[in-house]
PDB file of N, CA and C in Angstrom:
ATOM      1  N   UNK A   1       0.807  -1.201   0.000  1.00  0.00           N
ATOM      2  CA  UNK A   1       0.000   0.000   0.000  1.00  0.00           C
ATOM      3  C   UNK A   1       0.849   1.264   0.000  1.00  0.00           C
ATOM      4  N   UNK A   2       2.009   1.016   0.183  1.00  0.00           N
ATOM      5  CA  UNK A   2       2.879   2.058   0.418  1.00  0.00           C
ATOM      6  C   UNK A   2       2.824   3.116  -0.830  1.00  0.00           C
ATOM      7  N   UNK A   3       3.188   1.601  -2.075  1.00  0.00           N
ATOM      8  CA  UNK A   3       3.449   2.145  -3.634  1.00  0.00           C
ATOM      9  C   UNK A   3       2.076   3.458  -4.353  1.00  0.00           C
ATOM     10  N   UNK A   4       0.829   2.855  -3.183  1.00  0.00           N
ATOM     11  CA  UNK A   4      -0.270   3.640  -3.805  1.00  0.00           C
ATOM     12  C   UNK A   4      -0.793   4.858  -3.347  1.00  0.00           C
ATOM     13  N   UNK A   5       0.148   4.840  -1.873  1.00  0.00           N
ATOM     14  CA  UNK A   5       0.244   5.818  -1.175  1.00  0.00           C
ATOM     15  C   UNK A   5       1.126   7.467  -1.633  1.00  0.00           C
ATOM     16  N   UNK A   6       2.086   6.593  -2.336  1.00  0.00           N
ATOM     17  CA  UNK A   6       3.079   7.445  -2.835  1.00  0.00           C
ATOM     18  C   UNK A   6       2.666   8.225  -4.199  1.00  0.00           C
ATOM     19  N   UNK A   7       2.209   6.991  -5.078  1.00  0.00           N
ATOM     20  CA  UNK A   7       1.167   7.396  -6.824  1.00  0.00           C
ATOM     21  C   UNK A   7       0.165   8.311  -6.019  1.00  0.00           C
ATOM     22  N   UNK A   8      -0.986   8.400  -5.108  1.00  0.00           N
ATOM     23  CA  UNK A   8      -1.917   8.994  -4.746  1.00  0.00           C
ATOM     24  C   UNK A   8      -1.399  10.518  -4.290  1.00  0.00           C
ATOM     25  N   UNK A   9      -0.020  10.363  -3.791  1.00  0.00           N
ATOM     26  CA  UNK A   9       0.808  11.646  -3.559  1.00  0.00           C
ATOM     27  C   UNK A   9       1.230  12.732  -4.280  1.00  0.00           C
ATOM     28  N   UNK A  10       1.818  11.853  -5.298  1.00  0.00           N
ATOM     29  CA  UNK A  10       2.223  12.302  -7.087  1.00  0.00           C
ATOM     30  C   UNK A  10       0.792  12.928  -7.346  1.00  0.00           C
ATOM     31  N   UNK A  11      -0.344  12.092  -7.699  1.00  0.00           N
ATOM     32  CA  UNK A  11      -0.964  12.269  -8.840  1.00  0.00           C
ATOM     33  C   UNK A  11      -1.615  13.700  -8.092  1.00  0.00           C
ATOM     34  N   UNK A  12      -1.854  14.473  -7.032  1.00  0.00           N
ATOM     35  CA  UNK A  12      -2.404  15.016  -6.976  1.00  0.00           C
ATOM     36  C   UNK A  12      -2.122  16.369  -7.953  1.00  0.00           C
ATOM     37  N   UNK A  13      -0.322  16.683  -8.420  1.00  0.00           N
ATOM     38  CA  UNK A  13      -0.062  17.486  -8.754  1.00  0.00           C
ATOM     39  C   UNK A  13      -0.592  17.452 -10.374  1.00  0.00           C
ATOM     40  N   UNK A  14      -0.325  16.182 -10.636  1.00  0.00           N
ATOM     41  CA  UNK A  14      -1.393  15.878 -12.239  1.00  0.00           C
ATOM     42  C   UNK A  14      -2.224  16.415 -12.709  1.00  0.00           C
ATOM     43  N   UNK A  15      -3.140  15.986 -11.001  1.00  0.00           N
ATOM     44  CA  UNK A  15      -4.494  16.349 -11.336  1.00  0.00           C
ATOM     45  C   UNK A  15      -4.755  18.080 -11.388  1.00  0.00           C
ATOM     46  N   UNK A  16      -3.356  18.566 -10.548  1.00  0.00           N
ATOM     47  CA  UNK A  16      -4.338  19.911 -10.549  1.00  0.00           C
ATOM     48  C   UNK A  16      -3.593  20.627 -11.617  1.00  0.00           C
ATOM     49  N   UNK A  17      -2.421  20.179 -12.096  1.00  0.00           N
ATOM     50  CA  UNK A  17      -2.085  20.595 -13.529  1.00  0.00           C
ATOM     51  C   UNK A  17      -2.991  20.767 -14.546  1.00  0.00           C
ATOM     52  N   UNK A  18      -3.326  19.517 -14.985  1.00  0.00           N
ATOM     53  CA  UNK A  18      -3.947  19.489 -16.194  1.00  0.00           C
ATOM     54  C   UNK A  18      -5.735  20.117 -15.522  1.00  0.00           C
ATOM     55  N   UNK A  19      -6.307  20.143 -14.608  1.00  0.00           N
ATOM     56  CA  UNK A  19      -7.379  20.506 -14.696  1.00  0.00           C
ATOM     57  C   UNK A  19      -7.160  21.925 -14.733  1.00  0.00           C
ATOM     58  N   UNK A  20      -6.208  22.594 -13.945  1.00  0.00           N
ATOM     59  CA  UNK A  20      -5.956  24.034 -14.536  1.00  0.00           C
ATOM     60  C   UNK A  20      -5.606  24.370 -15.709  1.00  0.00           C
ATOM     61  N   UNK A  21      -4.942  23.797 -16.384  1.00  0.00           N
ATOM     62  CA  UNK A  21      -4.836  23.844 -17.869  1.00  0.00           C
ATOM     63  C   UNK A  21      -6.356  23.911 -18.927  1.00  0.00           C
ATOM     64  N   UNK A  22      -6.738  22.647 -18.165  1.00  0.00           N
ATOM     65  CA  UNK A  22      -8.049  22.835 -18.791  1.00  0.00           C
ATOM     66  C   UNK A  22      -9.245  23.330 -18.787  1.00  0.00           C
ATOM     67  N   UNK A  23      -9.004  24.088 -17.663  1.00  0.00           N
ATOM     68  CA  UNK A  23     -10.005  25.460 -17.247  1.00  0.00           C
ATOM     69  C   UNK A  23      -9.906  27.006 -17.433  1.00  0.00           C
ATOM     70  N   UNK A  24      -8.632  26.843 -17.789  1.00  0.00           N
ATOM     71  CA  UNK A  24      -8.073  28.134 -18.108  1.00  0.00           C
ATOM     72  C   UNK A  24      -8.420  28.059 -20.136  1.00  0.00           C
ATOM     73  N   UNK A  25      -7.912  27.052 -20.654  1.00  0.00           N
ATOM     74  CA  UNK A  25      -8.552  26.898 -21.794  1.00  0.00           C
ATOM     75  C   UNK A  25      -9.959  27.534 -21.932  1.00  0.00           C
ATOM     76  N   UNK A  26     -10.881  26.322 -21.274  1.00  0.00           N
ATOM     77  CA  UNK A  26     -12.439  26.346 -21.178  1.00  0.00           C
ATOM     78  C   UNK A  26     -12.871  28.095 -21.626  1.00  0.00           C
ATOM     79  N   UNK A  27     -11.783  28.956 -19.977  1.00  0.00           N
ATOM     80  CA  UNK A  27     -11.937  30.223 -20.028  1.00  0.00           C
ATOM     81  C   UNK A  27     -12.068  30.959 -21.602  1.00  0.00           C
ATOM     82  N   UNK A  28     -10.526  30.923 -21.613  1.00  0.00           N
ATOM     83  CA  UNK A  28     -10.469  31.792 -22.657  1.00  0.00           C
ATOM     84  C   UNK A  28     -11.078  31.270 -23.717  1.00  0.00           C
ATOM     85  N   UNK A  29     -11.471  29.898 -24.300  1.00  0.00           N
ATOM     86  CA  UNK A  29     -12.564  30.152 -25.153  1.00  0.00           C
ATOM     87  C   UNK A  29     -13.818  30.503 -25.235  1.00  0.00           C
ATOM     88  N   UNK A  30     -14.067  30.620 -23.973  1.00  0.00           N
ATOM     89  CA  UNK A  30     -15.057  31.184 -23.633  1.00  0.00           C
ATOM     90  C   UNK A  30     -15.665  33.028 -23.671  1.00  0.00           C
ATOM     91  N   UNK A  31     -14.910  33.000 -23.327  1.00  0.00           N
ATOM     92  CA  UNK A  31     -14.750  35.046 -23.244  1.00  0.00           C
ATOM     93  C   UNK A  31     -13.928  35.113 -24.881  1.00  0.00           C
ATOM     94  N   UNK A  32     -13.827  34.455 -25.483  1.00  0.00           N
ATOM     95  CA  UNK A  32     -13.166  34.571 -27.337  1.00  0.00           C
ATOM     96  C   UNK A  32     -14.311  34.218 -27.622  1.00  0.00           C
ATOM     97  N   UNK A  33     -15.168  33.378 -26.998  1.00  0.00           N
ATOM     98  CA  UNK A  33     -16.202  32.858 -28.393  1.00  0.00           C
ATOM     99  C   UNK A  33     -15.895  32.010 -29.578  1.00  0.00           C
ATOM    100  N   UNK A  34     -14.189  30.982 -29.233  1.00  0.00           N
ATOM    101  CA  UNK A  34     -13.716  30.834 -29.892  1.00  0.00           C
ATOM    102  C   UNK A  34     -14.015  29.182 -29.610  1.00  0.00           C
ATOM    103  N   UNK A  35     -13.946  28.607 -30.815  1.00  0.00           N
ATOM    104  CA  UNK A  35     -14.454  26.754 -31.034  1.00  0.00           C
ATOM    105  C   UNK A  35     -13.453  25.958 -29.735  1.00  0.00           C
ATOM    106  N   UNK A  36     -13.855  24.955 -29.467  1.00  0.00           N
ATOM    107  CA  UNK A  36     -12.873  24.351 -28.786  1.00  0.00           C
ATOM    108  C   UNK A  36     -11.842  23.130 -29.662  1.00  0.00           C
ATOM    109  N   UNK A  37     -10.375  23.364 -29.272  1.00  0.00           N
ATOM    110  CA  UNK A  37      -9.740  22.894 -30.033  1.00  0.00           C
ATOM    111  C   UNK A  37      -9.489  21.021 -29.707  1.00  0.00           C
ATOM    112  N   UNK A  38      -8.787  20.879 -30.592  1.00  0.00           N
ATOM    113  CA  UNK A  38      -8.520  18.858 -30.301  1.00  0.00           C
ATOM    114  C   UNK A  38      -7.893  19.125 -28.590  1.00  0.00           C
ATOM    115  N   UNK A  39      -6.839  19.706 -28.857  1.00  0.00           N
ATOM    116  CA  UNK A  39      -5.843  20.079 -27.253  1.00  0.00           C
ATOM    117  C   UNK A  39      -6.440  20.702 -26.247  1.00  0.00           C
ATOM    118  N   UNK A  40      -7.681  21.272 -26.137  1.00  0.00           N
ATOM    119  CA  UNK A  40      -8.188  21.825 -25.257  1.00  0.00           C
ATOM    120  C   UNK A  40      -9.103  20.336 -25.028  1.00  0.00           C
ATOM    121  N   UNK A  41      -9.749  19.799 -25.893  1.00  0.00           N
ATOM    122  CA  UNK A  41     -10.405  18.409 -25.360  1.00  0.00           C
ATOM    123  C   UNK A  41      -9.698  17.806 -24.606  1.00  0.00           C
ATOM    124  N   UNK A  42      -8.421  17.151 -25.278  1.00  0.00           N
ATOM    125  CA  UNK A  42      -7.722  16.074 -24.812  1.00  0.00           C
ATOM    126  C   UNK A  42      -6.835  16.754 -23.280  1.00  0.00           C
ATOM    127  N   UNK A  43      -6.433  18.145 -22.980  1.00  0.00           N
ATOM    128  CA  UNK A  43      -6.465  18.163 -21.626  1.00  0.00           C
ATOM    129  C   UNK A  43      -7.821  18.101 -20.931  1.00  0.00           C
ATOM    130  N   UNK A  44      -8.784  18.074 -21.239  1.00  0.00           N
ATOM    131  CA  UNK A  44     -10.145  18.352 -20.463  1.00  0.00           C
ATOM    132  C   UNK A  44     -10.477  16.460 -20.003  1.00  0.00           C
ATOM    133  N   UNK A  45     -10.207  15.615 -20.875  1.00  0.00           N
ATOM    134  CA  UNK A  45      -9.802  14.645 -21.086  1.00  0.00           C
ATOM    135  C   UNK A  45      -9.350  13.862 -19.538  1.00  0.00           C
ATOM    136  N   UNK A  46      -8.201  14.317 -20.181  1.00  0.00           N
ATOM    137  CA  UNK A  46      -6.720  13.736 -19.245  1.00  0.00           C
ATOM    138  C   UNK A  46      -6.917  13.830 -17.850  1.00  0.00           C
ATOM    139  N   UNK A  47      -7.398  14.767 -17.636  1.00  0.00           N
ATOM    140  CA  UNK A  47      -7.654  15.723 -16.535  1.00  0.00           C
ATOM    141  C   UNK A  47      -8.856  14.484 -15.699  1.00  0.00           C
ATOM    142  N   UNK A  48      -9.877  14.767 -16.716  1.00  0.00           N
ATOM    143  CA  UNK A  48     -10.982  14.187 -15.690  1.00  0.00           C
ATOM    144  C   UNK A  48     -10.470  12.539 -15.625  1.00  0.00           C
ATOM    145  N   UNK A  49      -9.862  12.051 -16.417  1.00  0.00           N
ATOM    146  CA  UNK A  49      -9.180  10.893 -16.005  1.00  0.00           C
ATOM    147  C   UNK A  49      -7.929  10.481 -14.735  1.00  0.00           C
ATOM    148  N   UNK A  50      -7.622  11.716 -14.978  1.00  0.00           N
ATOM    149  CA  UNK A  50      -6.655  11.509 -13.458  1.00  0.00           C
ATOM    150  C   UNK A  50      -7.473  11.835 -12.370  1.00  0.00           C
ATOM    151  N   UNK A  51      -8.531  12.736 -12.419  1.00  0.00           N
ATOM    152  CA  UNK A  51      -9.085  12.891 -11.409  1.00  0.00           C
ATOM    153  C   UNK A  51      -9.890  11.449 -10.617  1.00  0.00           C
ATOM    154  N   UNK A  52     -10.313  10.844 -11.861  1.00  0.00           N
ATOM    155  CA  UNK A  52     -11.187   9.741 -11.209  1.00  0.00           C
ATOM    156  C   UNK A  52     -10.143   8.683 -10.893  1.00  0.00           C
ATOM    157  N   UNK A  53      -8.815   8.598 -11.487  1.00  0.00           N
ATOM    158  CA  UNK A  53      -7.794   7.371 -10.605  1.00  0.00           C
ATOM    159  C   UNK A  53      -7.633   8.121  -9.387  1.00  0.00           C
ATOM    160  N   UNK A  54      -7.161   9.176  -9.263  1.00  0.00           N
ATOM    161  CA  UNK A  54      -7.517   9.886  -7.749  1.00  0.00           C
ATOM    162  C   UNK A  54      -8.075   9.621  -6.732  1.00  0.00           C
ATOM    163  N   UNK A  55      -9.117   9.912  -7.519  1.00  0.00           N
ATOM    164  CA  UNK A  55     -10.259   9.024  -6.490  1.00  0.00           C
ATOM    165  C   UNK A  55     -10.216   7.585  -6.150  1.00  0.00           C
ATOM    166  N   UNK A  56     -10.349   6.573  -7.136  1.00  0.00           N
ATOM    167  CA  UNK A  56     -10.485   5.266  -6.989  1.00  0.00           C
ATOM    168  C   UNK A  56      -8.769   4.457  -6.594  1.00  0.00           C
ATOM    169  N   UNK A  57      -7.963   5.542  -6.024  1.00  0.00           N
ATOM    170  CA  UNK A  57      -7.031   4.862  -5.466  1.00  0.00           C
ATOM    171  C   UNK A  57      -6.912   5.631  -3.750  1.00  0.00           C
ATOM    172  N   UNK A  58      -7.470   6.919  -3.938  1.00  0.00           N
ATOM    173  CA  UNK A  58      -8.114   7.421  -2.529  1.00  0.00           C
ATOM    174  C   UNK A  58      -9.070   6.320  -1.688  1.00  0.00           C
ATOM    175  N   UNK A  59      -9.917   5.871  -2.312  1.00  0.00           N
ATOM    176  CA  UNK A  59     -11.177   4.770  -1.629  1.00  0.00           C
ATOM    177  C   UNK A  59     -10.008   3.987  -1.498  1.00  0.00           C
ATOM    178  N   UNK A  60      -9.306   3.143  -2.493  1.00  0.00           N
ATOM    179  CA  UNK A  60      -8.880   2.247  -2.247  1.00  0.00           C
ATOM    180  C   UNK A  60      -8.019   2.039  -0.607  1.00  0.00           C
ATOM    181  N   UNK A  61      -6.995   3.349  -0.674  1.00  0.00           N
ATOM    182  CA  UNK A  61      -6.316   3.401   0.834  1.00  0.00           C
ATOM    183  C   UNK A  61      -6.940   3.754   1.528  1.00  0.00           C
ATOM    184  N   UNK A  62      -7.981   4.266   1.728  1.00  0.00           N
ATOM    185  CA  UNK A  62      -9.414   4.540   2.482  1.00  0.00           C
ATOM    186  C   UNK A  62      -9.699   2.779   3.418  1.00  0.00           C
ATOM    187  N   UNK A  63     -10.065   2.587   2.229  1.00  0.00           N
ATOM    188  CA  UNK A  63     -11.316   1.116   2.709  1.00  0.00           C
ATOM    189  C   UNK A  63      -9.775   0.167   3.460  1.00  0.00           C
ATOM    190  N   UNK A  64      -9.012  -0.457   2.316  1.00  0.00           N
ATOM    191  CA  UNK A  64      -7.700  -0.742   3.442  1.00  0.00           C
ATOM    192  C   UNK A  64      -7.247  -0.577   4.394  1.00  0.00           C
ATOM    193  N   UNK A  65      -7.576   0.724   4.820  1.00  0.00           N
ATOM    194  CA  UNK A  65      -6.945   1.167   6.089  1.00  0.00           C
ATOM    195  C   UNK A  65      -7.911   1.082   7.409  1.00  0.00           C
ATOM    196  N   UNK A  66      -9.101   1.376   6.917  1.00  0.00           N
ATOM    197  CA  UNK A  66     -10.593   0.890   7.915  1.00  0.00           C
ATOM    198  C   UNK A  66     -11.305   0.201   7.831  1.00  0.00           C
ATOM    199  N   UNK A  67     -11.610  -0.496   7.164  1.00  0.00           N
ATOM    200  CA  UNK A  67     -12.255  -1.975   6.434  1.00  0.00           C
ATOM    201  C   UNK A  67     -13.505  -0.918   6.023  1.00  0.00           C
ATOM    202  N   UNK A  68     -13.863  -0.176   6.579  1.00  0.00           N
ATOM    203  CA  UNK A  68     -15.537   0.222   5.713  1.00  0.00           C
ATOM    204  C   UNK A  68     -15.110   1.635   6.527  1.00  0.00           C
ATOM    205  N   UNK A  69     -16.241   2.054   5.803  1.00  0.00           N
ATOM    206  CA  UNK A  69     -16.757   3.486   6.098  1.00  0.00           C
ATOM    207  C   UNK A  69     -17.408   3.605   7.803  1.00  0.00           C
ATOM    208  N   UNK A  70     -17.878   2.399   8.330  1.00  0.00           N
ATOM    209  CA  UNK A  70     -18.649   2.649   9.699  1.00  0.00           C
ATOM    210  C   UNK A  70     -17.124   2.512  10.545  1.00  0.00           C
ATOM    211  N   UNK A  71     -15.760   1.496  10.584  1.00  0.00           N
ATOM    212  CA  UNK A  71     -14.853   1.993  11.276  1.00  0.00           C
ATOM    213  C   UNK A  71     -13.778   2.994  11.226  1.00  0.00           C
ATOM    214  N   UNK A  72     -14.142   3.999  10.962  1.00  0.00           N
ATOM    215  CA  UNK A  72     -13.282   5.445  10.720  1.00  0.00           C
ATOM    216  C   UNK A  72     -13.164   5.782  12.138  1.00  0.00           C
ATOM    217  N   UNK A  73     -12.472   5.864  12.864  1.00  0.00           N
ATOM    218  CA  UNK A  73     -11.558   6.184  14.214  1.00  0.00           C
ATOM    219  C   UNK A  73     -12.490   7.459  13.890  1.00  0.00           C
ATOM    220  N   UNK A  74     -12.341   8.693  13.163  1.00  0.00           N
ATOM    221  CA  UNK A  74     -13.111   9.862  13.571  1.00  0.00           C
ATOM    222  C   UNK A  74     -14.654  10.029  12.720  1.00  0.00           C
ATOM    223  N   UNK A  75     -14.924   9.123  13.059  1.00  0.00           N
ATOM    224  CA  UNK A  75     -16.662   9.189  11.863  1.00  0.00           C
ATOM    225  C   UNK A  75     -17.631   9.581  13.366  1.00  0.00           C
ATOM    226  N   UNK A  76     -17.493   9.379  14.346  1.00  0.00           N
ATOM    227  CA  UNK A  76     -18.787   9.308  15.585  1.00  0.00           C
ATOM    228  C   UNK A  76     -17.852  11.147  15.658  1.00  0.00           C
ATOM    229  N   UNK A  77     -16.962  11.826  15.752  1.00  0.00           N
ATOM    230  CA  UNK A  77     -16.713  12.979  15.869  1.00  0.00           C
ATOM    231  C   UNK A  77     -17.393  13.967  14.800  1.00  0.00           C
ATOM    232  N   UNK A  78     -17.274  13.334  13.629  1.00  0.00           N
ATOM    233  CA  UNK A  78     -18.081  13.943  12.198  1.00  0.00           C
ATOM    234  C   UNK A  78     -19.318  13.792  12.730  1.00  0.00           C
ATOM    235  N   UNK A  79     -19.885  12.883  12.597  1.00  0.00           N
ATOM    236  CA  UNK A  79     -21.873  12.551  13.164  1.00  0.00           C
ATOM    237  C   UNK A  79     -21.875  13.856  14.355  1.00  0.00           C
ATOM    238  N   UNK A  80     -21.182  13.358  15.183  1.00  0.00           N
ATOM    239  CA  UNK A  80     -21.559  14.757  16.766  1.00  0.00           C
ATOM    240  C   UNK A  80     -21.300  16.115  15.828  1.00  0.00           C
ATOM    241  N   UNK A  81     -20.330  16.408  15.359  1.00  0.00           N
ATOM    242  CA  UNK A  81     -19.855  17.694  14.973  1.00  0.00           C
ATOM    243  C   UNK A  81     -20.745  18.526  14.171  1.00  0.00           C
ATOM    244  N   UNK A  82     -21.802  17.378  12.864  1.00  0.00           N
ATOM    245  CA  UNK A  82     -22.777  17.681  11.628  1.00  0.00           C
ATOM    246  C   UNK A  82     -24.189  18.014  12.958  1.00  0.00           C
ATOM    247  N   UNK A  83     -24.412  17.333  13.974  1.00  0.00           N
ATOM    248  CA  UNK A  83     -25.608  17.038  14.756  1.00  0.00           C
ATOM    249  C   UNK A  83     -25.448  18.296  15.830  1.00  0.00           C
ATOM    250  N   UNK A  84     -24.209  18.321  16.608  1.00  0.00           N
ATOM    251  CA  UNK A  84     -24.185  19.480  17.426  1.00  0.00           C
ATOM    252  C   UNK A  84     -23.737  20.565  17.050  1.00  0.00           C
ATOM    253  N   UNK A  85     -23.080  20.772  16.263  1.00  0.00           N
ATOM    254  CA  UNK A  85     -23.011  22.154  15.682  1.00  0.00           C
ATOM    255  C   UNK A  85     -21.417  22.452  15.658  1.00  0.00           C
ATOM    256  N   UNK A  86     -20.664  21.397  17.020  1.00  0.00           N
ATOM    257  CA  UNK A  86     -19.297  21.643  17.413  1.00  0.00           C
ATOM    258  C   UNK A  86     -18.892  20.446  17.287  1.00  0.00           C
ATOM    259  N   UNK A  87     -17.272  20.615  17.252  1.00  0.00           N
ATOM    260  CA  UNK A  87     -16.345  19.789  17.458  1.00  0.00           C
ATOM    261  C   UNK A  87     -16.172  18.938  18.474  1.00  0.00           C
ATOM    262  N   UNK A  88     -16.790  17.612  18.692  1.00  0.00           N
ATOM    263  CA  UNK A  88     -16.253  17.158  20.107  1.00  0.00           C
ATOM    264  C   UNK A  88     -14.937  16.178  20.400  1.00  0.00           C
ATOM    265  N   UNK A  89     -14.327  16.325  20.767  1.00  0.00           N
ATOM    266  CA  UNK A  89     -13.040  15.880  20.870  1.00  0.00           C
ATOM    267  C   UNK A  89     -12.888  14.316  21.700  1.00  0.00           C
ATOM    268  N   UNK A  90     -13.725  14.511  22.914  1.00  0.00           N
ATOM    269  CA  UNK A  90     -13.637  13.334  23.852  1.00  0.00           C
ATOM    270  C   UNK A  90     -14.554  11.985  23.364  1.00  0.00           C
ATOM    271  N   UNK A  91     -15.294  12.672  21.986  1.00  0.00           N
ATOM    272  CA  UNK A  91     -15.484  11.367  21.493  1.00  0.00           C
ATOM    273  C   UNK A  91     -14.731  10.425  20.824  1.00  0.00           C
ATOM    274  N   UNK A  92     -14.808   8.731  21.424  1.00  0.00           N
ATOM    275  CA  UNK A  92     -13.582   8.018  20.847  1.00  0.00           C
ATOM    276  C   UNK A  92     -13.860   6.841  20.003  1.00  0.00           C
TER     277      UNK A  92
END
């Protein structure tokens, strides 16, 4: 898990490369009024493809590391925190 720990580390800079690339595109063809090109696809592309290995190697060290979503060491702090309004700490 280490190896996916490390790719999940990397890829974040990927991801926010090329999605800035490809939003800044989006932009300026946008305010041009101008067609969208093959290279403005294929980063728009790339982009949402790294984003979703992102993700599906995020769950992956996720679920590995807690077997599910109900044993998250801080999930009963999230529930109190969404329910009371605050942070409670002494929950364990």
């Amino acid at each position: 898990m280490e190896f996916f720990a490390f790719i999940h580390s990397l890829l974040r800079y990927a991801v926010l490369g090329t999605v800035a690339v490809a939003g800044f595109a989006a932009l300026r063809g946008y305010l041009t009024k101008s067609p969208i090109l093959s290279w403005e696809r294929a980063a728009a592309i790339i982009g949402m493809i790294l984003c979703h290995v992102q993700l599906v190697i995020g769950l992956l060290l996720y679920v590995t590391r807690y077997g599910s979503f109900e044993e998250a060491r801080f999930s009963q702090q999230v529930r109190t925190c969404f329910v009371s309004g605050k942070w409670n700490t002494s929950v364990r």
